[in-house]
Every structure is written in structure tokens, then in C-alpha cells.
PDB file of N, CA and C in Angstrom:
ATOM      1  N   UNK A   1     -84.515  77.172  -5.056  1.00  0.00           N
ATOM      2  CA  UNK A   1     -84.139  76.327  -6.162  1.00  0.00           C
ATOM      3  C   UNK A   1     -85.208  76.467  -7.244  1.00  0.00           C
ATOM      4  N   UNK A   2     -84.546  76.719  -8.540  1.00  0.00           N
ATOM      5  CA  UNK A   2     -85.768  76.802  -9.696  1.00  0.00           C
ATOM      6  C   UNK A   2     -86.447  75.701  -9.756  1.00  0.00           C
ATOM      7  N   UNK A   3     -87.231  75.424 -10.605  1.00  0.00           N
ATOM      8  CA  UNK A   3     -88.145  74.215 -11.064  1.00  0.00           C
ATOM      9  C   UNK A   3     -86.843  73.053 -11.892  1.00  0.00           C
ATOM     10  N   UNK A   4     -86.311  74.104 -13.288  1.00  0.00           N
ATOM     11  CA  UNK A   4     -85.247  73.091 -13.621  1.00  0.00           C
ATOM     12  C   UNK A   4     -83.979  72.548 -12.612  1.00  0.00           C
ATOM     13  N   UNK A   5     -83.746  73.513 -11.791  1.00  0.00           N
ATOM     14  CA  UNK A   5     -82.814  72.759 -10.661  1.00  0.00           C
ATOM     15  C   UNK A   5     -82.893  71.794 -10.135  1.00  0.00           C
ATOM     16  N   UNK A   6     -84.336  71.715  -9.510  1.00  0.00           N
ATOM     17  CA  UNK A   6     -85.030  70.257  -8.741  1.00  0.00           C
ATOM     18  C   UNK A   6     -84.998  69.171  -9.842  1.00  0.00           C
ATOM     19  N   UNK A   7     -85.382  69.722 -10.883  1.00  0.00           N
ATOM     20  CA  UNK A   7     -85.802  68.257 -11.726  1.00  0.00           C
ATOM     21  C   UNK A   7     -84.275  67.720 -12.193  1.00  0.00           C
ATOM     22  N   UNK A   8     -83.238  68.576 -12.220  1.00  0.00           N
ATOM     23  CA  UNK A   8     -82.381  68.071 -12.632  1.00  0.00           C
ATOM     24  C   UNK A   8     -81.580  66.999 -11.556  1.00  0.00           C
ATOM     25  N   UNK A   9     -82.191  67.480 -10.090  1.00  0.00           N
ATOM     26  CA  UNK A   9     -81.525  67.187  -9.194  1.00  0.00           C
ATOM     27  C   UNK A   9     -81.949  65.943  -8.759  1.00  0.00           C
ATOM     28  N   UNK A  10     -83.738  65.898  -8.837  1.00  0.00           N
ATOM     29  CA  UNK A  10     -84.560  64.526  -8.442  1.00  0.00           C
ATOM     30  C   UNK A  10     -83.594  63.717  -9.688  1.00  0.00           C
ATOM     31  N   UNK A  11     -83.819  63.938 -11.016  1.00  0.00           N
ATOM     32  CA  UNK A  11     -83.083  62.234 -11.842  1.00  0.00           C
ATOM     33  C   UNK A  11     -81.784  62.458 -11.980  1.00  0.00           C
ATOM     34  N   UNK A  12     -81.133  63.056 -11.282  1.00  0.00           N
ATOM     35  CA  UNK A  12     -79.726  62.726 -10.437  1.00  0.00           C
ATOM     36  C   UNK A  12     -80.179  61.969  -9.121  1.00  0.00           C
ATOM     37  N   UNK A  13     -80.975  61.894  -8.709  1.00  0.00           N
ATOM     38  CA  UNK A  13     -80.787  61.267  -7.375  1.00  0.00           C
ATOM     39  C   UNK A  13     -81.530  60.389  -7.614  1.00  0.00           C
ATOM     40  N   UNK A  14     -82.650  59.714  -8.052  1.00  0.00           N
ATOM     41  CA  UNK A  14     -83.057  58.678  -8.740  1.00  0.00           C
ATOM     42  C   UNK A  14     -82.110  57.959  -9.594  1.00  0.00           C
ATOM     43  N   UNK A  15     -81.558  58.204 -10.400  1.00  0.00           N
ATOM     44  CA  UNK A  15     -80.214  57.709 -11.332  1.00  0.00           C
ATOM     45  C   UNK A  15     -79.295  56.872 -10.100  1.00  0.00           C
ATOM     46  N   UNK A  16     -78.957  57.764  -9.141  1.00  0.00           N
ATOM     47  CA  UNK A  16     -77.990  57.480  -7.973  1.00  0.00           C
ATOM     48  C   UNK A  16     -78.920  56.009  -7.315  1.00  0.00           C
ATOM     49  N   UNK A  17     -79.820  56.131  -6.887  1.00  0.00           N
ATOM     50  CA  UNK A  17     -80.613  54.972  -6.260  1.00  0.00           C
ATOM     51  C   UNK A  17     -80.911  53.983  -6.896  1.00  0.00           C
ATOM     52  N   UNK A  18     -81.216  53.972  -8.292  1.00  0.00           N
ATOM     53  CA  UNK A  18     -80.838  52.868  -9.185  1.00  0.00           C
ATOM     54  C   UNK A  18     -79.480  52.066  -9.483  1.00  0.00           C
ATOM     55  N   UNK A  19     -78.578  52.394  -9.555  1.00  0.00           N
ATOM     56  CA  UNK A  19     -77.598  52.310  -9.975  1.00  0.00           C
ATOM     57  C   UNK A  19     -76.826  51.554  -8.649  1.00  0.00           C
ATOM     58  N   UNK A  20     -77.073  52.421  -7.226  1.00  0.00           N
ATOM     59  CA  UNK A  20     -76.796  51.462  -5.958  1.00  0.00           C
ATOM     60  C   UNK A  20     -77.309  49.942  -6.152  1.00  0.00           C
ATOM     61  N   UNK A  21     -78.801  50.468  -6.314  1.00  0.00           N
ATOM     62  CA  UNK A  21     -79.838  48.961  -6.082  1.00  0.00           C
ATOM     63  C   UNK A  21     -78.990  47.919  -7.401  1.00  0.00           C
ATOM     64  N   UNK A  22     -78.903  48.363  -8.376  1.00  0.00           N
ATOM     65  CA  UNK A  22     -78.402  47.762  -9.635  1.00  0.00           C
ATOM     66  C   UNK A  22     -76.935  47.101  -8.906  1.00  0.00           C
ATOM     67  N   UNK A  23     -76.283  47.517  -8.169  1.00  0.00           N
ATOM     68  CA  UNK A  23     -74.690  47.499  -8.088  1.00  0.00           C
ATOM     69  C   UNK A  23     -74.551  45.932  -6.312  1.00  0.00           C
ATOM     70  N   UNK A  24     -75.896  46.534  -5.911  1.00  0.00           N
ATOM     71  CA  UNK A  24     -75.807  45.111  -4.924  1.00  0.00           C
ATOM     72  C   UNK A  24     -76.191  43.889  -4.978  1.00  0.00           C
ATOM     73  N   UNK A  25     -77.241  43.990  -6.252  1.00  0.00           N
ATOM     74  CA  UNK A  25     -77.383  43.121  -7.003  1.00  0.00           C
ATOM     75  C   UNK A  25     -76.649  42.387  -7.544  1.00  0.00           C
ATOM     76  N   UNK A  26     -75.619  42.871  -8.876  1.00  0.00           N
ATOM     77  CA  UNK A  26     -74.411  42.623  -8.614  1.00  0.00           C
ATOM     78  C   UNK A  26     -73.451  42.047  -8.341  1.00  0.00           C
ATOM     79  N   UNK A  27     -73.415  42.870  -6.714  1.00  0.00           N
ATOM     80  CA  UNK A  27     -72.686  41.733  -5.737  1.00  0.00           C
ATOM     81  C   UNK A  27     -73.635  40.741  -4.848  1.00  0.00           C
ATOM     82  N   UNK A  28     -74.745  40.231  -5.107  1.00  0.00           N
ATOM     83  CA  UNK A  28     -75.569  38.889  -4.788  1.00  0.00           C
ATOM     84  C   UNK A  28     -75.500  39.794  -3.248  1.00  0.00           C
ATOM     85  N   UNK A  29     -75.784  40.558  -3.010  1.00  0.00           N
ATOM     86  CA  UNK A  29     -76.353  41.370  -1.811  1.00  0.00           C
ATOM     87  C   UNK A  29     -77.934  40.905  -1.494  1.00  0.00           C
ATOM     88  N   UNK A  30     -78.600  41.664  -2.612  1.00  0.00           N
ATOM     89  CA  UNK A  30     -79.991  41.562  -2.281  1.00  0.00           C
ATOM     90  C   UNK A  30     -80.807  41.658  -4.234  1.00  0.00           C
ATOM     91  N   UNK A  31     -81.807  40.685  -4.347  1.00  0.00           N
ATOM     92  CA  UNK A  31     -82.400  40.363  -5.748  1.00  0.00           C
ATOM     93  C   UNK A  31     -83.479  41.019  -5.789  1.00  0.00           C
ATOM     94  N   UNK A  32     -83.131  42.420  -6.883  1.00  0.00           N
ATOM     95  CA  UNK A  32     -84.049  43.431  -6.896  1.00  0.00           C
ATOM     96  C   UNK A  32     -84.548  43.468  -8.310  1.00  0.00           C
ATOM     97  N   UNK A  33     -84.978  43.752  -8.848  1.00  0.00           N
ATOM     98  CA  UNK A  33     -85.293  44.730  -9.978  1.00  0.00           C
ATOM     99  C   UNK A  33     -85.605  46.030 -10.004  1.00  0.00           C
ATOM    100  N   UNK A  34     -84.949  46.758 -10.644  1.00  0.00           N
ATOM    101  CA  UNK A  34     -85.887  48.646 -10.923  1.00  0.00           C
ATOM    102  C   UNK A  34     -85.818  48.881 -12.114  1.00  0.00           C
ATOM    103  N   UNK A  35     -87.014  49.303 -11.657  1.00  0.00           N
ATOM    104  CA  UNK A  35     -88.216  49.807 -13.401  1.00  0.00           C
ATOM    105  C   UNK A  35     -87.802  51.314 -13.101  1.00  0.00           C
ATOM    106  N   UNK A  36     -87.408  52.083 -13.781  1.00  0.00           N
ATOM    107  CA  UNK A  36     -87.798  53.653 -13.952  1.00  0.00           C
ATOM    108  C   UNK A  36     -89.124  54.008 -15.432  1.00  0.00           C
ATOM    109  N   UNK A  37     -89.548  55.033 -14.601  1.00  0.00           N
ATOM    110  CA  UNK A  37     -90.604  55.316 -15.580  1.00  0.00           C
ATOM    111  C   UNK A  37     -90.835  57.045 -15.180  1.00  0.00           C
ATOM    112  N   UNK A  38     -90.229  57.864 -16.066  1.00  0.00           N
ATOM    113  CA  UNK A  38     -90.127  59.367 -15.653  1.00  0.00           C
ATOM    114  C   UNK A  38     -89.358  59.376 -14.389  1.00  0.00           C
ATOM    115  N   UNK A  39     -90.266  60.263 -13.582  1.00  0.00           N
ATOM    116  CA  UNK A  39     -89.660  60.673 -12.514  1.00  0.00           C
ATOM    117  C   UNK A  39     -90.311  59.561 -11.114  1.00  0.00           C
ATOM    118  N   UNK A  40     -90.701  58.300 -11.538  1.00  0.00           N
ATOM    119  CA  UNK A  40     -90.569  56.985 -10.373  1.00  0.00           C
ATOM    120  C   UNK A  40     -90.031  55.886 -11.241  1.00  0.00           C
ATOM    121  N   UNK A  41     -89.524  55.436  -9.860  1.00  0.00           N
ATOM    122  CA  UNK A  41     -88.322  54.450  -9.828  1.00  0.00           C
ATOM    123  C   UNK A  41     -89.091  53.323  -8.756  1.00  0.00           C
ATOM    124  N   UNK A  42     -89.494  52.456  -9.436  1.00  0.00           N
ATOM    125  CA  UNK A  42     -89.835  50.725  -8.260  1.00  0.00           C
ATOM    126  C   UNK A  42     -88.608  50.176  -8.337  1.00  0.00           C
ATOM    127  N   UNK A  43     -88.455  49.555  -7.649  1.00  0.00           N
ATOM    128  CA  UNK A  43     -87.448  48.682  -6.452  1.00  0.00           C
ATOM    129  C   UNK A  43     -88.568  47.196  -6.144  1.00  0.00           C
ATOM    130  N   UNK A  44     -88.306  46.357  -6.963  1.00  0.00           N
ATOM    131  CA  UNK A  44     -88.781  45.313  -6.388  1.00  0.00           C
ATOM    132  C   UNK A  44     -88.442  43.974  -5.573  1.00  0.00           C
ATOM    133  N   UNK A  45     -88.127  43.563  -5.073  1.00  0.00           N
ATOM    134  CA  UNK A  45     -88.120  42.417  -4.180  1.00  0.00           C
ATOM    135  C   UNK A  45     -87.797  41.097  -4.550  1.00  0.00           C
ATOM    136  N   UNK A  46     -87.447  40.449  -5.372  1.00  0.00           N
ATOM    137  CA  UNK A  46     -87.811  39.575  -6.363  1.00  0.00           C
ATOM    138  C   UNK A  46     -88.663  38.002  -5.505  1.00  0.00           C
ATOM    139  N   UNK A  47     -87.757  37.999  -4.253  1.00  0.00           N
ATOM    140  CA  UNK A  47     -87.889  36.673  -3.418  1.00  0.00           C
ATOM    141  C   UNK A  47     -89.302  37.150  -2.777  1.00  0.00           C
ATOM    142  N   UNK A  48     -89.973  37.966  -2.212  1.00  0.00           N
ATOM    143  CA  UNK A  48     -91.363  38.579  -1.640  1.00  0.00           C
ATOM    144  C   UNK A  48     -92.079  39.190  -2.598  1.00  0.00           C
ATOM    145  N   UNK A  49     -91.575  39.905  -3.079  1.00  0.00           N
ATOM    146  CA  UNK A  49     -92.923  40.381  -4.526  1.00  0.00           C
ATOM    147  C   UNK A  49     -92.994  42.318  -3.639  1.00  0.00           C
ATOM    148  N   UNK A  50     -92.132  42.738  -2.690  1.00  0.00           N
ATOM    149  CA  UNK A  50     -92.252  43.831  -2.420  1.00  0.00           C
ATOM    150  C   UNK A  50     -92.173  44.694  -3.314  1.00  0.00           C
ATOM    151  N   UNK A  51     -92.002  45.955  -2.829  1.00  0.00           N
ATOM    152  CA  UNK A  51     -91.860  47.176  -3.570  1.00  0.00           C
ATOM    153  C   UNK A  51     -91.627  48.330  -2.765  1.00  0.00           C
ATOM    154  N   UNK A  52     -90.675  49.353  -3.168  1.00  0.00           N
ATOM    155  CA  UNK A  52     -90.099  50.426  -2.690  1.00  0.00           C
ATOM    156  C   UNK A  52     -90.696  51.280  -3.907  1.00  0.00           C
ATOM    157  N   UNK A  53     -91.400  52.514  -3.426  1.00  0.00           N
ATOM    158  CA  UNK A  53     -91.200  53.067  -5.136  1.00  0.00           C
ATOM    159  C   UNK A  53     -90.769  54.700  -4.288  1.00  0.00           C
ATOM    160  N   UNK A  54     -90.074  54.978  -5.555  1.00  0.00           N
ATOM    161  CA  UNK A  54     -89.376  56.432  -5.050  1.00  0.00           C
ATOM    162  C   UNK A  54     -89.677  57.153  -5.867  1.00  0.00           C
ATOM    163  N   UNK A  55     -90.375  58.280  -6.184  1.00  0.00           N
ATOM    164  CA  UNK A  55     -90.887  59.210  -6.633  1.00  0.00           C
ATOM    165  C   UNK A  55     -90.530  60.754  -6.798  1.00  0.00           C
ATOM    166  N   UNK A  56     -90.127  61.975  -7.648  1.00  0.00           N
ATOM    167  CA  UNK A  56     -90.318  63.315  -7.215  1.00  0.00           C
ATOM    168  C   UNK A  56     -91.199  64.236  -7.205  1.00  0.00           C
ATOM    169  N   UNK A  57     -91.367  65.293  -6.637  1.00  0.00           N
ATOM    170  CA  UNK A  57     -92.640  65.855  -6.514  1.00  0.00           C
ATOM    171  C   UNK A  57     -92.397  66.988  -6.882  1.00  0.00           C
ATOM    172  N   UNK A  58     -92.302  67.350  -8.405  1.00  0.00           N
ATOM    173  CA  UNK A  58     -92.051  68.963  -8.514  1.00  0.00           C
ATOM    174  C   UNK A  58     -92.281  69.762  -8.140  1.00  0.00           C
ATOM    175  N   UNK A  59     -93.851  69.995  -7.878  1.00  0.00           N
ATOM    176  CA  UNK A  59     -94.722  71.269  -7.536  1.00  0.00           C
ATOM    177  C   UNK A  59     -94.125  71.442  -6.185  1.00  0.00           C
ATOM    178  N   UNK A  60     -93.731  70.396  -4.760  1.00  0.00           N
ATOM    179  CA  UNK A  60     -93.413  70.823  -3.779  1.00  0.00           C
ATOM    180  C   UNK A  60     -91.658  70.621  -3.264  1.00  0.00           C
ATOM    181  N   UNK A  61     -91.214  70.496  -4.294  1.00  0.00           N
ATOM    182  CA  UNK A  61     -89.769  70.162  -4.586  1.00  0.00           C
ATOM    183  C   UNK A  61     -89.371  69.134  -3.465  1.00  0.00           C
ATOM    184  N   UNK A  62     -90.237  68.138  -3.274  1.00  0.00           N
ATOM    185  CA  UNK A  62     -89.803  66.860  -2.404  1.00  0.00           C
ATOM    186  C   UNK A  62     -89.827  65.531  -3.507  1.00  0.00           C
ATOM    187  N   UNK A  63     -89.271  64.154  -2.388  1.00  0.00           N
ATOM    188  CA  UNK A  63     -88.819  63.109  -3.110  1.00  0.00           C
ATOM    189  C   UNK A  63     -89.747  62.666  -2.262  1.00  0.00           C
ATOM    190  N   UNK A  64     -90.601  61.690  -2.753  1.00  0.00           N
ATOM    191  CA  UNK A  64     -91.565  60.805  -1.902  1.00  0.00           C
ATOM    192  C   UNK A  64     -90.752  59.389  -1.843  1.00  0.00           C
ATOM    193  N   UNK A  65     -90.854  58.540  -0.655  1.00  0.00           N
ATOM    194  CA  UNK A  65     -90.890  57.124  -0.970  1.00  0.00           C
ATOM    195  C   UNK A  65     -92.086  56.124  -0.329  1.00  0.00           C
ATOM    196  N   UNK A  66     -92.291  55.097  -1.151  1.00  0.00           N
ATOM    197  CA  UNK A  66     -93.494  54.255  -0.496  1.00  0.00           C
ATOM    198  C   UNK A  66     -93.093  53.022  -0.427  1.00  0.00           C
ATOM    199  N   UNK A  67     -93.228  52.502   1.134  1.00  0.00           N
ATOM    200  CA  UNK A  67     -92.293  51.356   1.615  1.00  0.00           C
ATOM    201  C   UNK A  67     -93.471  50.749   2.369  1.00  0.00           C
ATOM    202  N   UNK A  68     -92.673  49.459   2.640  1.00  0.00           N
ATOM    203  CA  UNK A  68     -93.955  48.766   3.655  1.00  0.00           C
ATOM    204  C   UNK A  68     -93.916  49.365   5.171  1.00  0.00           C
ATOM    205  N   UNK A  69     -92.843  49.827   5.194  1.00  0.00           N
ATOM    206  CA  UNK A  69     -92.903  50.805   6.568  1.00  0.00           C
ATOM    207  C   UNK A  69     -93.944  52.409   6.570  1.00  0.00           C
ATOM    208  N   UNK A  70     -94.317  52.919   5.276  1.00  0.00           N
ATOM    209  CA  UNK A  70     -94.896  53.888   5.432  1.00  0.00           C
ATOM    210  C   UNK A  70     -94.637  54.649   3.924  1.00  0.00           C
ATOM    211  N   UNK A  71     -95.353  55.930   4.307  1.00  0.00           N
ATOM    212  CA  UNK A  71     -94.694  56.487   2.888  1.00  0.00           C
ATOM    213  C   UNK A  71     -94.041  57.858   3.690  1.00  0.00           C
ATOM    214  N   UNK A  72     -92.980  58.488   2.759  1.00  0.00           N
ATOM    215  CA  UNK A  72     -92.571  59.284   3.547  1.00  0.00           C
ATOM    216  C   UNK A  72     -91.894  60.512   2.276  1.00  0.00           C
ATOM    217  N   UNK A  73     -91.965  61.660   3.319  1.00  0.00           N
ATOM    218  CA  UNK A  73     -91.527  63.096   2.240  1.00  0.00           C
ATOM    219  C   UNK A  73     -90.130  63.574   2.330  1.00  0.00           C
ATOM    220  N   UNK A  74     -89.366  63.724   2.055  1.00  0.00           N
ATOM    221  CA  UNK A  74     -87.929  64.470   1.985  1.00  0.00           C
ATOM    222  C   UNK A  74     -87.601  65.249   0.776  1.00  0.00           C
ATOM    223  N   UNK A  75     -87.201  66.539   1.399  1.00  0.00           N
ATOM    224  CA  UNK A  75     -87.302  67.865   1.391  1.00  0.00           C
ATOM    225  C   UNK A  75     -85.353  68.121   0.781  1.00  0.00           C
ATOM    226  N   UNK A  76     -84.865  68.926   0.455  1.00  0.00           N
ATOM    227  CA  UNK A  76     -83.335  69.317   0.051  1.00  0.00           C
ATOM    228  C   UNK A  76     -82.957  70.514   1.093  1.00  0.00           C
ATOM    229  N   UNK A  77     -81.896  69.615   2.224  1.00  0.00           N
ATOM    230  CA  UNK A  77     -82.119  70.912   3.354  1.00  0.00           C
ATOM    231  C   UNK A  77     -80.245  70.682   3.214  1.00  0.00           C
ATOM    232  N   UNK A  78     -79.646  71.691   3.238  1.00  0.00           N
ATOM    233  CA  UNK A  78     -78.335  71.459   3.275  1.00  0.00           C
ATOM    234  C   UNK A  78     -77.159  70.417   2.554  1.00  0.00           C
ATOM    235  N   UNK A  79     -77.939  70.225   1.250  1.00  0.00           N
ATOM    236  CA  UNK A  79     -77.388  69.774   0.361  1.00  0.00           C
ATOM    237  C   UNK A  79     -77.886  68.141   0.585  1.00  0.00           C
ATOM    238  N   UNK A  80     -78.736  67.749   1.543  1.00  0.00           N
ATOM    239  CA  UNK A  80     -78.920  66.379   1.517  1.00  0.00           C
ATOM    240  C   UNK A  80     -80.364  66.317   1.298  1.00  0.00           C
ATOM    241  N   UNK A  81     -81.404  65.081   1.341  1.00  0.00           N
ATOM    242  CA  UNK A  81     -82.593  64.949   1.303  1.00  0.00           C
ATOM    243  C   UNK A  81     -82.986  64.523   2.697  1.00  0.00           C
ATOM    244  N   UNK A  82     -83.902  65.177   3.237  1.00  0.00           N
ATOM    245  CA  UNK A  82     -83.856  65.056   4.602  1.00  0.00           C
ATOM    246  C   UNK A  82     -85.653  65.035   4.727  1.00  0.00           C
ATOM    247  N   UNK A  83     -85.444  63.826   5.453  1.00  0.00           N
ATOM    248  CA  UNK A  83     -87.107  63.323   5.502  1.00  0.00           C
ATOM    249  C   UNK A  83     -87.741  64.647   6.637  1.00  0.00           C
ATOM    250  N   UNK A  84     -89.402  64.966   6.037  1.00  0.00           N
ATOM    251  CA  UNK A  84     -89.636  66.263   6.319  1.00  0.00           C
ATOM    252  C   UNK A  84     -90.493  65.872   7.910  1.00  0.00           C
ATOM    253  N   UNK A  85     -90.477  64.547   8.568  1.00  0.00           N
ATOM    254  CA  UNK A  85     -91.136  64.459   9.860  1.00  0.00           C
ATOM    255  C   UNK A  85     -90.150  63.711  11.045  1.00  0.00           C
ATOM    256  N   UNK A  86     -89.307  63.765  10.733  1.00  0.00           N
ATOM    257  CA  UNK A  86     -87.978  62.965  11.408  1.00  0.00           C
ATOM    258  C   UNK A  86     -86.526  63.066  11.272  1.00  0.00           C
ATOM    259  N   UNK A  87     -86.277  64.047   9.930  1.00  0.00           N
ATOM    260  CA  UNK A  87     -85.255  64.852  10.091  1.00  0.00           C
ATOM    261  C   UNK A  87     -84.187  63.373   9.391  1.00  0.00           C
ATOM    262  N   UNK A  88     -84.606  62.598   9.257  1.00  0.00           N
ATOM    263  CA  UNK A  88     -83.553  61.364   8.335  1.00  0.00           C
ATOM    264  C   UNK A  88     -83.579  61.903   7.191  1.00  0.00           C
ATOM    265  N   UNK A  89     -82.000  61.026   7.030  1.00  0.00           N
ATOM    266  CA  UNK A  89     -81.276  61.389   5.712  1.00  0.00           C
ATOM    267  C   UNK A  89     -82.068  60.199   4.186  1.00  0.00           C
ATOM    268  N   UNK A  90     -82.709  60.592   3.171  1.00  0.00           N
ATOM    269  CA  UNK A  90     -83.037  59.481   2.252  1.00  0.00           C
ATOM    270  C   UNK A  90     -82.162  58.461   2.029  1.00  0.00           C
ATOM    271  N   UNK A  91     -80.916  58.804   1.735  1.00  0.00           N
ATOM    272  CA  UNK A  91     -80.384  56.943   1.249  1.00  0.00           C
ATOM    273  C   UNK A  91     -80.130  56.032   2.346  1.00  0.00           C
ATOM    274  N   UNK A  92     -79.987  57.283   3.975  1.00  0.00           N
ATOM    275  CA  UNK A  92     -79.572  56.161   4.846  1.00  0.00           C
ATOM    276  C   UNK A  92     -81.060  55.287   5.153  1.00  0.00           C
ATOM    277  N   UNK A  93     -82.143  55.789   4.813  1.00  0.00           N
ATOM    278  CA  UNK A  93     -83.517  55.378   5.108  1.00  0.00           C
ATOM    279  C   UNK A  93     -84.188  54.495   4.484  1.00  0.00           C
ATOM    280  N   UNK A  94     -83.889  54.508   2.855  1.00  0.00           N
ATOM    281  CA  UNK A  94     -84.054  53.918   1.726  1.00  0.00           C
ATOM    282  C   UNK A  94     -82.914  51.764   2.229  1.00  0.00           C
ATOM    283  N   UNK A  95     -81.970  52.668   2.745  1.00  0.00           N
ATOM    284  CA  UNK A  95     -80.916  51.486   3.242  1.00  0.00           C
ATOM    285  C   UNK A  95     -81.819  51.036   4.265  1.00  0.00           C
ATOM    286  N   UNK A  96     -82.205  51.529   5.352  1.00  0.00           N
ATOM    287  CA  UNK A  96     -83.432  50.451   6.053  1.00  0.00           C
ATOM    288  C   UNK A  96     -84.230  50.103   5.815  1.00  0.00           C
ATOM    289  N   UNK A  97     -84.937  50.651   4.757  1.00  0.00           N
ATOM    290  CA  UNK A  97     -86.559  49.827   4.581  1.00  0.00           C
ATOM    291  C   UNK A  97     -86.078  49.115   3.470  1.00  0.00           C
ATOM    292  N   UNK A  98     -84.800  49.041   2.400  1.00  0.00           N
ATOM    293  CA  UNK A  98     -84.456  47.621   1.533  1.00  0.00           C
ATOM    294  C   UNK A  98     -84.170  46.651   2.582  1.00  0.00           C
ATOM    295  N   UNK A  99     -83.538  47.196   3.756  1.00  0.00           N
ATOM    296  CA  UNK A  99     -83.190  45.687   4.712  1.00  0.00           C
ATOM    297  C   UNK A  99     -84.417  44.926   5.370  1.00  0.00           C
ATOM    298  N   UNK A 100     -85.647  45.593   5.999  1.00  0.00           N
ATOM    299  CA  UNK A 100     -86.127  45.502   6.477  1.00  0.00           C
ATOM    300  C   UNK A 100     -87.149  44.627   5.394  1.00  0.00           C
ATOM    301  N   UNK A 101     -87.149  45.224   4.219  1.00  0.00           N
ATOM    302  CA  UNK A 101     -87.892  44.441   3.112  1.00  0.00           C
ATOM    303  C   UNK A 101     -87.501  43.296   2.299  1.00  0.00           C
ATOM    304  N   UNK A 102     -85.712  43.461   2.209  1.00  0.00           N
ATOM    305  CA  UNK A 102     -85.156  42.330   1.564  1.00  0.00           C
ATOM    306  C   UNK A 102     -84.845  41.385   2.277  1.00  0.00           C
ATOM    307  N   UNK A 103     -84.620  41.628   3.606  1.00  0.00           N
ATOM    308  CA  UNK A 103     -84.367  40.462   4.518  1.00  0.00           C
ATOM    309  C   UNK A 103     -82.336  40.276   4.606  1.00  0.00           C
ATOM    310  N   UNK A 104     -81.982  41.345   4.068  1.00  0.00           N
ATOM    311  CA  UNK A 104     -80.247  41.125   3.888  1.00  0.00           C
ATOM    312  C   UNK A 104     -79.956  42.726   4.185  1.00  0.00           C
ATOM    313  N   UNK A 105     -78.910  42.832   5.037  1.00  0.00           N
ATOM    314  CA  UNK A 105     -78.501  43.865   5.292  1.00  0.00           C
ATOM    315  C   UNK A 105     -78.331  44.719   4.097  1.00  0.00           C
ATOM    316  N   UNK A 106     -78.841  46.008   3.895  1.00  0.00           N
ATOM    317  CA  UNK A 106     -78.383  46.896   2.651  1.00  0.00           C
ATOM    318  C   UNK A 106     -77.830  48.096   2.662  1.00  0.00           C
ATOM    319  N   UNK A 107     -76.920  48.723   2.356  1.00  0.00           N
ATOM    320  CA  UNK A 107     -76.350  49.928   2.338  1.00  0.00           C
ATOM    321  C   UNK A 107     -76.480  50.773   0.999  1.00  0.00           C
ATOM    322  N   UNK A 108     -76.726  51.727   0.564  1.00  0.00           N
ATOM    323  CA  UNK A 108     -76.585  52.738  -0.263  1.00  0.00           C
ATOM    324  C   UNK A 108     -76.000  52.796  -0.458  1.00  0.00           C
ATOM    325  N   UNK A 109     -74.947  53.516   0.883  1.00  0.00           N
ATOM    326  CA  UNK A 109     -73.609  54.845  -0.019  1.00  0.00           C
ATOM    327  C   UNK A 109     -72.870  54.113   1.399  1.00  0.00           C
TER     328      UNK A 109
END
């Protein structure tokens, strides 16, 4: 994948994760806010003061995220983002650590 491929692809997929978080909100799911700023995106918490922040990493064409569970790398393996030490999929992962952080079940996609 070129350099412009990835980047086009990270704020497509940042765009996509906003727009979820924006949409369960919404529906009184879970009370977030997201800030985008370039290529990171915070996810905040509103009721705890948490934070999710999701990040891309050009130089190594990964998506970082930093959660209270950890921080973690995912890689573009077969058309999905696939965390690079456990082989998870990003939004289904992103969907556990908002639950685990918001305290309300959350789904992505």
C-alpha cells in the first residue's frame, strides 16, 4: 500500500469511528465526546473523564489505540485492521474497551 493509500484509508477509518461514537450518542447509548485533530481522534467519557484516543501511524502503516486497557497496534491484513499481538479485529476491540470504559454495552458496526 502507498503512503497516499494508508492515509486515505486511516481518515476513512477514523471518520468511520467518529461518526459510530457520534451516532450512539445519539441514541443515549453511551455520553461521549470526539475531538479530531489530524490524524487523532479522542473519545471521551463524559460521566468518568476517560479517554480512548485512536491515532495513525504513517511511517509504519498502523492505527494505534490508547485505552485504559492498554495501548495497542493494528496493522491492514485482509482488508480489516487487525491488532498486531492478538490477531483482533479494531472496531470489534474499540467496542470493548468503550464498554469496559463507558460502563454501557457498545457496539461499532
Amino acid at each position: 500500500m502507498t503512503e497516499t493509500e494508508f492515509l486515505d484509508l486511516a481518515d476513512a477509518t477514523l471518520n468511520e469511528i467518529e461518526l459510530a461514537f457520534d451516532r450512539l450518542f445519539e441514541q443515549d447509548v453511551v455520553d461521549v465526546e470526539c475531538k479530531r485533530s489530524g490524524n487523532v481522534l479522542e473519545i471521551e467519557f463524559v460521566e468518568n473523564g476517560s479517554k480512548i484516543i485512536v491515532n495513525s501511524q504513517a511511517p509504519l502503516q498502523e492505527m494505534w489505540v490508547a485505552a485504559r486497557a492498554g495501548g495497542f497496534h493494528y496493522k491492514r491484513v485482509n482488508g480489516e485492521w487487525r491488532n498486531t499481538r492478538d490477531d483482533s479485529e479494531l472496531f470489534a476491540s474499540l467496542s470493548d474497551y468503550a464498554t469496559q470504559q463507558g460502563g454501557a454495552p457498545v457496539k461499532l458496526r
